[in-house]
C-alpha atoms as a PDB file:
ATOM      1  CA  UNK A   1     139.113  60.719 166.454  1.00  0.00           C
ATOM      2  CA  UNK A   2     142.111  61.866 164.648  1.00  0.00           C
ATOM      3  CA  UNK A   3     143.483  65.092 165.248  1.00  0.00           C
ATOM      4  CA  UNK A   4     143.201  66.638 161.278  1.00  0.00           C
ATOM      5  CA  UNK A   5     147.333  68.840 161.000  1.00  0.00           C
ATOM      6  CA  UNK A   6     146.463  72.490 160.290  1.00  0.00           C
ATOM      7  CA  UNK A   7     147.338  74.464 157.169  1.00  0.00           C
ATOM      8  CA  UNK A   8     147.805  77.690 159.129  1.00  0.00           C
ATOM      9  CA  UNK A   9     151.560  76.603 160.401  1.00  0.00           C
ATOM     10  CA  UNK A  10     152.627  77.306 156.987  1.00  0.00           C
ATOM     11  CA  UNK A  11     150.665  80.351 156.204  1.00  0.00           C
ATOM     12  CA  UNK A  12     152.157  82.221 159.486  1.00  0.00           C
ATOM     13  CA  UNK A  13     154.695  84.713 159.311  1.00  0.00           C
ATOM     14  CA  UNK A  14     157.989  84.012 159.410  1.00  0.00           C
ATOM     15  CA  UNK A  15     160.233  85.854 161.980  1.00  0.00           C
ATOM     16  CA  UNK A  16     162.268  89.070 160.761  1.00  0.00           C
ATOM     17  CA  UNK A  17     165.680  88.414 161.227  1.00  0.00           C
ATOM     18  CA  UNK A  18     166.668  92.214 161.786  1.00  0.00           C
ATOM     19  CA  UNK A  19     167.054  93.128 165.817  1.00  0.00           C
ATOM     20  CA  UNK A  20     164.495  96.702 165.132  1.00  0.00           C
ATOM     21  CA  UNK A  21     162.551  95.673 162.028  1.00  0.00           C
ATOM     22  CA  UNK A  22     158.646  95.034 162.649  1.00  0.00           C
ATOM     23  CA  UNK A  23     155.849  93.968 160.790  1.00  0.00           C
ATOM     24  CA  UNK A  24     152.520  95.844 160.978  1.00  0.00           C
ATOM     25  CA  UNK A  25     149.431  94.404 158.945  1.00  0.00           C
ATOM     26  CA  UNK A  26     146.822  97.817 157.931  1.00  0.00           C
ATOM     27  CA  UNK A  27     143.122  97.600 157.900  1.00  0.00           C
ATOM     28  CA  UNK A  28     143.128  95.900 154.528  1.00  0.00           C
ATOM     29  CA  UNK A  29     145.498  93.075 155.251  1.00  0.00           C
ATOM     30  CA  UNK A  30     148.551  94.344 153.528  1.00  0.00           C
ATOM     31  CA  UNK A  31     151.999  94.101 155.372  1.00  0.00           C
ATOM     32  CA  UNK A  32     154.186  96.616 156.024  1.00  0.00           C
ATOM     33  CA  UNK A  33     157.696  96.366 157.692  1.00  0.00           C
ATOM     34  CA  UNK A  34     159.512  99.518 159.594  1.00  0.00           C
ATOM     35  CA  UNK A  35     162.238  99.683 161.484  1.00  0.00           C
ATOM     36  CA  UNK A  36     161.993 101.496 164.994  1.00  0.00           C
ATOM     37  CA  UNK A  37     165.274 102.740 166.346  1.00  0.00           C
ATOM     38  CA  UNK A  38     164.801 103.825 170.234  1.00  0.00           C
ATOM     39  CA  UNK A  39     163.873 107.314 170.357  1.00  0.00           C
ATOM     40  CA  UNK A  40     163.740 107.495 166.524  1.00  0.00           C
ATOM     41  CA  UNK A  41     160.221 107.467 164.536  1.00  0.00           C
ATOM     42  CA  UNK A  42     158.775 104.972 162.878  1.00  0.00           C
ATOM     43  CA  UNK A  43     160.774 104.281 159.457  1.00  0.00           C
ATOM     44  CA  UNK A  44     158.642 102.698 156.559  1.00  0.00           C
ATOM     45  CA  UNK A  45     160.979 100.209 154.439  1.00  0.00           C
ATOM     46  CA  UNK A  46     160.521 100.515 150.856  1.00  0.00           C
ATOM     47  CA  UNK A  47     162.471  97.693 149.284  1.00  0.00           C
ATOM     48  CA  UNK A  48     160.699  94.219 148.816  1.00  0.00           C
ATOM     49  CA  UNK A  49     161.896  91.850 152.030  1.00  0.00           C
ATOM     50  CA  UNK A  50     161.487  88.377 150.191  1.00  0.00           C
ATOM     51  CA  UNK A  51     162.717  87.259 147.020  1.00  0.00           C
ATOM     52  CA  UNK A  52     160.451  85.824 144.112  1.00  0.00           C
ATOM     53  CA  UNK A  53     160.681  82.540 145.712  1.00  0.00           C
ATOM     54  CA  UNK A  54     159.887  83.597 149.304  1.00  0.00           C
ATOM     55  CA  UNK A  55     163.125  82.037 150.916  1.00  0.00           C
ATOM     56  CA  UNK A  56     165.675  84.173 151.050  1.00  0.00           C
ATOM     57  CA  UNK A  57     165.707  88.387 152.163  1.00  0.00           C
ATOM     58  CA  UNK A  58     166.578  90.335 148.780  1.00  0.00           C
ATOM     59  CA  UNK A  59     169.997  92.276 149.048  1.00  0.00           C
ATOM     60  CA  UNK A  60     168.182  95.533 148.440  1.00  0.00           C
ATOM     61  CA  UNK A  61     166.021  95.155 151.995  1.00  0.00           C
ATOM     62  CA  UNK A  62     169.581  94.158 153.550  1.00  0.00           C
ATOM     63  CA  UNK A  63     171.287  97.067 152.569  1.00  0.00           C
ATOM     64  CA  UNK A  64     168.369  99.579 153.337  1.00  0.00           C
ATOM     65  CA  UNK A  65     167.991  98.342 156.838  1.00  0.00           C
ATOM     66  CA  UNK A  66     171.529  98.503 157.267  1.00  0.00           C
ATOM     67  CA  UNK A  67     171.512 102.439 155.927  1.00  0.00           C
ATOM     68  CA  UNK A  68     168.925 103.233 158.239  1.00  0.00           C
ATOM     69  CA  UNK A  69     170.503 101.568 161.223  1.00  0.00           C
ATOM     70  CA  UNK A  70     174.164 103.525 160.247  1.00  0.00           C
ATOM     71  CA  UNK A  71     172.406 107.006 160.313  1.00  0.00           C
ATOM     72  CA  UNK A  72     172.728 106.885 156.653  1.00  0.00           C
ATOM     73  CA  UNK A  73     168.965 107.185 155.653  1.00  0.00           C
ATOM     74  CA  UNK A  74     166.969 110.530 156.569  1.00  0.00           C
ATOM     75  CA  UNK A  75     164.377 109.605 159.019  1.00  0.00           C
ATOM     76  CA  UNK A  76     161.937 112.337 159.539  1.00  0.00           C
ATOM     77  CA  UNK A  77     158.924 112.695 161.847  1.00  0.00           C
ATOM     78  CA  UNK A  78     155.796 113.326 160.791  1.00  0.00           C
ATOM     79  CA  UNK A  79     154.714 116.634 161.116  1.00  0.00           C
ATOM     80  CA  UNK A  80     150.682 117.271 160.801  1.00  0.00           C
ATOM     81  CA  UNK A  81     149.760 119.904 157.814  1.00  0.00           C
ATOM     82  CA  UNK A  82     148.590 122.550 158.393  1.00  0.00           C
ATOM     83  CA  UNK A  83     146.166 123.129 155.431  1.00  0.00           C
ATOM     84  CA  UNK A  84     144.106 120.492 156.947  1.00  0.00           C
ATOM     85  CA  UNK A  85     143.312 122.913 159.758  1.00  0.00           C
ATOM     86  CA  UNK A  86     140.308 125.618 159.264  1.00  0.00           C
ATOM     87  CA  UNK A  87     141.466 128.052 161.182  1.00  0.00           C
ATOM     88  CA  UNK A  88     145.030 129.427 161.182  1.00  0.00           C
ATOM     89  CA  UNK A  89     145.031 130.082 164.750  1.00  0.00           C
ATOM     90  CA  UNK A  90     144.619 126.469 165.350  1.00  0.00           C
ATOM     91  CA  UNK A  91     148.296 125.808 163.538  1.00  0.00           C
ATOM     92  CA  UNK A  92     149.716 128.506 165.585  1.00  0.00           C
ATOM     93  CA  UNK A  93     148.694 126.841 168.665  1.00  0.00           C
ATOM     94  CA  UNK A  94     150.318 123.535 167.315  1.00  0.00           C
ATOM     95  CA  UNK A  95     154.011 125.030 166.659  1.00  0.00           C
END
């Protein structure tokens, strides 16, 4: 019996080609990419990572990842809300 090629090899993500950029998929399948410096948080990237034609990384992704590697880009932690808390003395307790 012949072995039937799969169609996945080509549907798998490429590699990232940035030493601290990752690629986390959500619940609903859509991909994000972050960079995560040591002892930094998490940093979301905003600008698109492929081009139109999927080949090449855009110039905009370069040059953020670079920024946020540099120090350039403000990186904050999240900090939780407190108006999500009920009662005030729980937001004390927190800070």
């Amino acid at each position: 019996m012949a072995k039937i090629p799969s169609t996945t090899s080509s549907a798998e993500p490429r590699r990232i080609p940035f030493k601290y950029c990752v690629r986390d998929i959500d619940r609903h399948g859509n991909e994000r990419l972050y960079v995560r410096l040591p002892g930094m948080p998490k940093y979301r990237m905003k600008a698109i990572y492929l081009d139109e034609t999927g080949s090449s990384v855009t110039k905009e992704f370069t040059e953020e990842y670079h920024r946020t590697c540099g120090g350039t880009e403000i990186v904050e932690a999240a900090r939780p809300d407190c108006r999500a808390w009920n009662h005030p003395l729980a937001c004390r307790e927190l800070f």
